[in-house]
Protein backbone atom coordinates (compact mmCIF):
# COMPACT_ATOMS: atom_id res chain seq x y z
CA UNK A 1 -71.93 -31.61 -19.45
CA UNK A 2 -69.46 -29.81 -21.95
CA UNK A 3 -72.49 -28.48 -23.59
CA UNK A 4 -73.69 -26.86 -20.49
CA UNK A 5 -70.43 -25.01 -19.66
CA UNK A 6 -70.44 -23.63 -23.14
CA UNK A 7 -73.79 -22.28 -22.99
CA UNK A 8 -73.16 -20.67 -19.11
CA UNK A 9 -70.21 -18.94 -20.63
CA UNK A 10 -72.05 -17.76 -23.80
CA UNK A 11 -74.80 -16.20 -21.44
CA UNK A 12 -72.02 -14.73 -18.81
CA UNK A 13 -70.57 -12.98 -22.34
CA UNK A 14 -73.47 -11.43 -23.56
CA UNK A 15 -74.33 -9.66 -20.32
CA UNK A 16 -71.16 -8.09 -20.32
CA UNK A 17 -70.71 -7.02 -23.68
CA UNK A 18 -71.19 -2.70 -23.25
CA UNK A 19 -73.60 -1.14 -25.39
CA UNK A 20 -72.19 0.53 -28.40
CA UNK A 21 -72.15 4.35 -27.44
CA UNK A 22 -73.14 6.53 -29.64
CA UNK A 23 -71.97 10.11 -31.27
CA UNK A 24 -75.11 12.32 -32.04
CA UNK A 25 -75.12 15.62 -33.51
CA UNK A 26 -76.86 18.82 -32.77
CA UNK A 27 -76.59 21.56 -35.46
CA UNK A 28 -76.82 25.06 -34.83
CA UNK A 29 -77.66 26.90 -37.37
CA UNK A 30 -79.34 30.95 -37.81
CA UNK A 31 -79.65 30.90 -33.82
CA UNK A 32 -81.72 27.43 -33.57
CA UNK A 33 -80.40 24.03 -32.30
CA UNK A 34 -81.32 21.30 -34.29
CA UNK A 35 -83.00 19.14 -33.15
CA UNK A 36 -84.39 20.60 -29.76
CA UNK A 37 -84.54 17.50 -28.17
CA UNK A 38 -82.09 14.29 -28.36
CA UNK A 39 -82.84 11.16 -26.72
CA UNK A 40 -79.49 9.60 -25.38
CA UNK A 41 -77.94 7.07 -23.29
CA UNK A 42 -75.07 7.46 -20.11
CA UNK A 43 -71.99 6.73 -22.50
CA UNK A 44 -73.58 8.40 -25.97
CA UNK A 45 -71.63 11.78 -26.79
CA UNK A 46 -73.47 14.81 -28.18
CA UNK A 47 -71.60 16.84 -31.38
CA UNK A 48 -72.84 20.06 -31.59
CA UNK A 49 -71.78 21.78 -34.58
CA UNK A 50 -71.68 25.36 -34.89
CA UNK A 51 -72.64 26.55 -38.55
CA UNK A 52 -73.12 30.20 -37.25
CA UNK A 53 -70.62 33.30 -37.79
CA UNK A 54 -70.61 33.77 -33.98
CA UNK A 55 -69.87 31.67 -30.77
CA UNK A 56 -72.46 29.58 -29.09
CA UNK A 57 -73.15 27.79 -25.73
CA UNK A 58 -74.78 25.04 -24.66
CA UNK A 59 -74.93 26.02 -20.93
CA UNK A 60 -77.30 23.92 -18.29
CA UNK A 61 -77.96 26.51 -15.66
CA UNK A 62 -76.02 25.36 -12.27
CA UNK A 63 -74.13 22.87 -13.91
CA UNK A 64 -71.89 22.43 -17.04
CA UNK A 65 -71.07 24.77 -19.94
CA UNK A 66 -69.46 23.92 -23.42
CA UNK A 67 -68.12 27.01 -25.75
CA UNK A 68 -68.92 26.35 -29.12
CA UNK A 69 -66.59 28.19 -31.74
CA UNK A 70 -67.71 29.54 -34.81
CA UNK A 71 -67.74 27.30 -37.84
CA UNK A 72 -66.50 24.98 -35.29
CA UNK A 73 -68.06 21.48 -33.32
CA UNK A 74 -66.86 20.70 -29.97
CA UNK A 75 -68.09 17.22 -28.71
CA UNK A 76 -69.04 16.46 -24.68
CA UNK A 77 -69.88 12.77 -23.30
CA UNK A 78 -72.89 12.26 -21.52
CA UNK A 79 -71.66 10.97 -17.83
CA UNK A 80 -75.59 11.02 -15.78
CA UNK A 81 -79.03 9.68 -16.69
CA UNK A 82 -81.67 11.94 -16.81
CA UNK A 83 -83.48 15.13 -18.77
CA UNK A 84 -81.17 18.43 -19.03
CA UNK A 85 -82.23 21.99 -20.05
CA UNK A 86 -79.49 23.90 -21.69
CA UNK A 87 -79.37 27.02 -23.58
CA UNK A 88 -77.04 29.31 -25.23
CA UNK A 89 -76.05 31.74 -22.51
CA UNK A 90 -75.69 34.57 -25.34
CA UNK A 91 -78.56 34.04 -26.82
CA UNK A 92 -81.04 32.82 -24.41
CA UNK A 93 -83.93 32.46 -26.90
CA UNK A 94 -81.97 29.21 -27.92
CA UNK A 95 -82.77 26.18 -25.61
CA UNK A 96 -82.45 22.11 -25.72
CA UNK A 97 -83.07 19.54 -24.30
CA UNK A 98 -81.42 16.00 -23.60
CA UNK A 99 -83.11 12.92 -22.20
CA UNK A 100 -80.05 11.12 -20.78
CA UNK A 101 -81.74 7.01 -20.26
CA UNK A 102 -79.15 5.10 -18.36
C-alpha cells in the first residue's frame, strides 16, 4: 500500500512541474528581422537585438509596441497563445511573425 502512495504522489508531481520557459532571440540586422518567424510558447520571452545604427520597433498593429534602441536588445514575455503580426513602425517593409502555442 506504501508503494501505491508513492507512485500517486510521483504522478501528482510531474503534472505540476511548469515547463521550462524559454528566452529566444530575434536579430535585427541591415533592416531584416531574423528569423521572420519564431515558434513560441505562453511563458517563452522573445530577445530582439538591435545590431542596426538606428531605432527599431516591433509594433503589432492594435496592440503592443516595444522600442528597440540602437546597438541595444530589449526583451518582452509572451503572456497569450496564438499567431501575431508585428512590424517595425519606421520601417514598415520589416515584418514578423510569432506563433504563440499555449
Amino acid at each position: 500500500m506504501p508503494k501505491r502512495h508513492l507512485w500517486i504522489a510521483f504522478m501528482l508531481a510531474v503534472g505540476i512541474v511548469p515547463a521550462q520557459a524559454e528566452t529566444i532571440q530575434v536579430t535585427i540586422d541591415r533592416l531584416v528581422f531574423s528569423p521572420v518567424t519564431v515558434e513560441a510558447k505562453v511563458g517563452d520571452t522573445i530577445e530582439w537585438v538591435n545590431k542596426d545604427v538606428f531605432a527599431h520597433t516591433a509594433t503589432v498593429k492594435g496592440g503592443w509596441e516595444v522600442m528597440i534602441p540602437p546597438k541595444q536588445s530589449v526583451s518582452l514575455t509572451l503572456k497569450a497563445a496564438g499567431p501575431v503580426d508585428y512590424f517595425c513602425r519606421f520601417h514598415p517593409n520589416m515584418k514578423g511573425r510569432l506563433v504563440v502555442a499555449p
